[in-house]
N, C-alpha and C. Protein backbone atom coordinates (compact mmCIF):
# COMPACT_ATOMS: atom_id res chain seq x y z
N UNK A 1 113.09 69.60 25.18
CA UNK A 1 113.48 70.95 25.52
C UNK A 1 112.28 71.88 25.60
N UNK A 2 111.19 71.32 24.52
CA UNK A 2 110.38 72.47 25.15
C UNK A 2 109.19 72.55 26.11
N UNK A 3 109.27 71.42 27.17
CA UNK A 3 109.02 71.36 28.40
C UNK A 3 109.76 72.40 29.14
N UNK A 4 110.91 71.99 29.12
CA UNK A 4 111.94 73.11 30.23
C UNK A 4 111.87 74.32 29.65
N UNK A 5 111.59 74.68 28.47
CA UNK A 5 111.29 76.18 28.06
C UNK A 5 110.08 76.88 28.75
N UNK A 6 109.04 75.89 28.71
CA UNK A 6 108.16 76.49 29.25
C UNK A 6 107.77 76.51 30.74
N UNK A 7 108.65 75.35 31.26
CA UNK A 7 108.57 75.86 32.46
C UNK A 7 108.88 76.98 33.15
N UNK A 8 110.31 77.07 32.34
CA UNK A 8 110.81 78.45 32.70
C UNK A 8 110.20 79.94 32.61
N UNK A 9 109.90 79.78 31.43
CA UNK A 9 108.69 80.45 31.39
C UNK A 9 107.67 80.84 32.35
N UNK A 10 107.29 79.70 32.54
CA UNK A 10 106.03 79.77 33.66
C UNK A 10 107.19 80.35 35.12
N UNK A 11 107.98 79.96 35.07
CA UNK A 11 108.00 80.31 36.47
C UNK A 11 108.91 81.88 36.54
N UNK A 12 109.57 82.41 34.89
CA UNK A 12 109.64 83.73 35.11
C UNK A 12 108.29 84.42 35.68
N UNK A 13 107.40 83.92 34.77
CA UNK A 13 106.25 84.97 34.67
C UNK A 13 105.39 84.76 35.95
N UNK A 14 105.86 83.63 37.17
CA UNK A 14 105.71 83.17 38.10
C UNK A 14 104.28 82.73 38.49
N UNK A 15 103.87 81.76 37.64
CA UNK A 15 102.93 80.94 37.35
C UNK A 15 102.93 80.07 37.98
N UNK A 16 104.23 79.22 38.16
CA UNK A 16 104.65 78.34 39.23
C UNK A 16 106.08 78.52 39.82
N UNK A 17 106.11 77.89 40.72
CA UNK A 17 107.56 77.94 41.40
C UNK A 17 107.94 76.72 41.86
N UNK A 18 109.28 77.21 41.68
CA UNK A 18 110.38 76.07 41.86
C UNK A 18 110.98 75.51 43.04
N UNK A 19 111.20 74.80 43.85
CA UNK A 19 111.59 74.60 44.74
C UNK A 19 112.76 73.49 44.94
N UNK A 20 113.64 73.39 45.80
CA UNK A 20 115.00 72.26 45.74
C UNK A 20 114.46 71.45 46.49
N UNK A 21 114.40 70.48 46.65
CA UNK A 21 114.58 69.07 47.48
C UNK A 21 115.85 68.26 47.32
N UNK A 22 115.70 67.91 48.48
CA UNK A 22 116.96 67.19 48.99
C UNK A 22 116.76 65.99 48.38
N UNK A 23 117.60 64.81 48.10
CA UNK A 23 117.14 63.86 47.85
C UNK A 23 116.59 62.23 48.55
N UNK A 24 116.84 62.60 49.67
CA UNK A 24 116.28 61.82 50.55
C UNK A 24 114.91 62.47 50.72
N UNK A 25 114.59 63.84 50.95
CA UNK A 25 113.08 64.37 50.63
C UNK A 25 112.09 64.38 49.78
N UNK A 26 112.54 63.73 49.17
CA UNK A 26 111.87 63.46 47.72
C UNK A 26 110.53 62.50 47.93
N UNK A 27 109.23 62.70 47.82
CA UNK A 27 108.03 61.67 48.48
C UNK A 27 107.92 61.33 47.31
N UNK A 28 108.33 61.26 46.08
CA UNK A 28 107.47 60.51 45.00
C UNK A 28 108.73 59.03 45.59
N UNK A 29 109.42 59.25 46.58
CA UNK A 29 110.32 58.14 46.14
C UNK A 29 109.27 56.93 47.46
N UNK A 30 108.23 57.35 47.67
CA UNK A 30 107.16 56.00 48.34
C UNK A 30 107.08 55.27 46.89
N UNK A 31 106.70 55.52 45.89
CA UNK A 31 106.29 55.51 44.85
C UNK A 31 106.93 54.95 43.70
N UNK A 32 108.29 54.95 43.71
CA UNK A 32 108.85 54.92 42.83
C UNK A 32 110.05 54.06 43.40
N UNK A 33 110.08 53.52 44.46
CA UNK A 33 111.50 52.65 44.98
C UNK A 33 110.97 52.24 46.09
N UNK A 34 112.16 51.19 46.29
CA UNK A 34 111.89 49.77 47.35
C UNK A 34 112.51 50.61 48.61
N UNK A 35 111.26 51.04 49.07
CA UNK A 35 112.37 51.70 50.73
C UNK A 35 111.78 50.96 51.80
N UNK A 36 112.98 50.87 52.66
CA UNK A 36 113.19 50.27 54.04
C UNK A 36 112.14 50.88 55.17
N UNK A 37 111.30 50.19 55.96
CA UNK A 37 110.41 50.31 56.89
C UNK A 37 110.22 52.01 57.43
N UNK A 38 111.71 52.18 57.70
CA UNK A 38 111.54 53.76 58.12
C UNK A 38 111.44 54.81 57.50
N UNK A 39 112.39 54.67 56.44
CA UNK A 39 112.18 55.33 55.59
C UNK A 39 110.57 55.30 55.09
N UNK A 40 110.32 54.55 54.37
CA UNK A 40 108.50 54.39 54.37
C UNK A 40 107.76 54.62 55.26
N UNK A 41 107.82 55.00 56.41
CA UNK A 41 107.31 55.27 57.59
C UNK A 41 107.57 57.05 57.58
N UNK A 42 108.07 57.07 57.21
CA UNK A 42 108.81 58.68 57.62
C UNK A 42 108.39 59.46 56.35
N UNK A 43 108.40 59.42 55.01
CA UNK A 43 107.97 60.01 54.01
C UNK A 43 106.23 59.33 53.83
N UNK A 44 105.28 58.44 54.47
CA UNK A 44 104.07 58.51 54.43
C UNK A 44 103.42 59.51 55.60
N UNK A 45 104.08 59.84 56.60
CA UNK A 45 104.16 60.89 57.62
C UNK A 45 104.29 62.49 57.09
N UNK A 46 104.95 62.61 56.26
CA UNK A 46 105.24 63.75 55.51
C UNK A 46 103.79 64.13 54.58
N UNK A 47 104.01 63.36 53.68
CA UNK A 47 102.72 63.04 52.97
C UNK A 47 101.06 63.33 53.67
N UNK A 48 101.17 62.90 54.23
CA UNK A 48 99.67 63.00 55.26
C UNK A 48 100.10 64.47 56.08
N UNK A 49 100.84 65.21 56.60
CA UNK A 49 100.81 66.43 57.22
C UNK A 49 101.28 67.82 56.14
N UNK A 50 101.68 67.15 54.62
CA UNK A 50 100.93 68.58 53.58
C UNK A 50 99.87 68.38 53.18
């Protein structure tokens, strides 16, 4: 809990910000799961143009 305290924190005092992702948008998921050609194709594309 007091991770999420302080995040909150941080992002009242707007230190950082928060943002939603979808869950198919999600790029840690190159990383973290077995994805199919396109999918892997399509979030290493993402990745390289932020």
């Amino acid at each position: 809990m007091l991770i999420c305290w302080a995040s909150q924190k941080q992002k009242t005092e707007k230190k950082i910000s928060i943002d939603y992702a979808k869950t198919e948008d999600q790029l840690a998921d190159i990383l973290t799961k077995s994805l199919g050609r396109q999918k892997f194709v399509e979030i290493r594309w993402q990745m390289i143009e932020d």
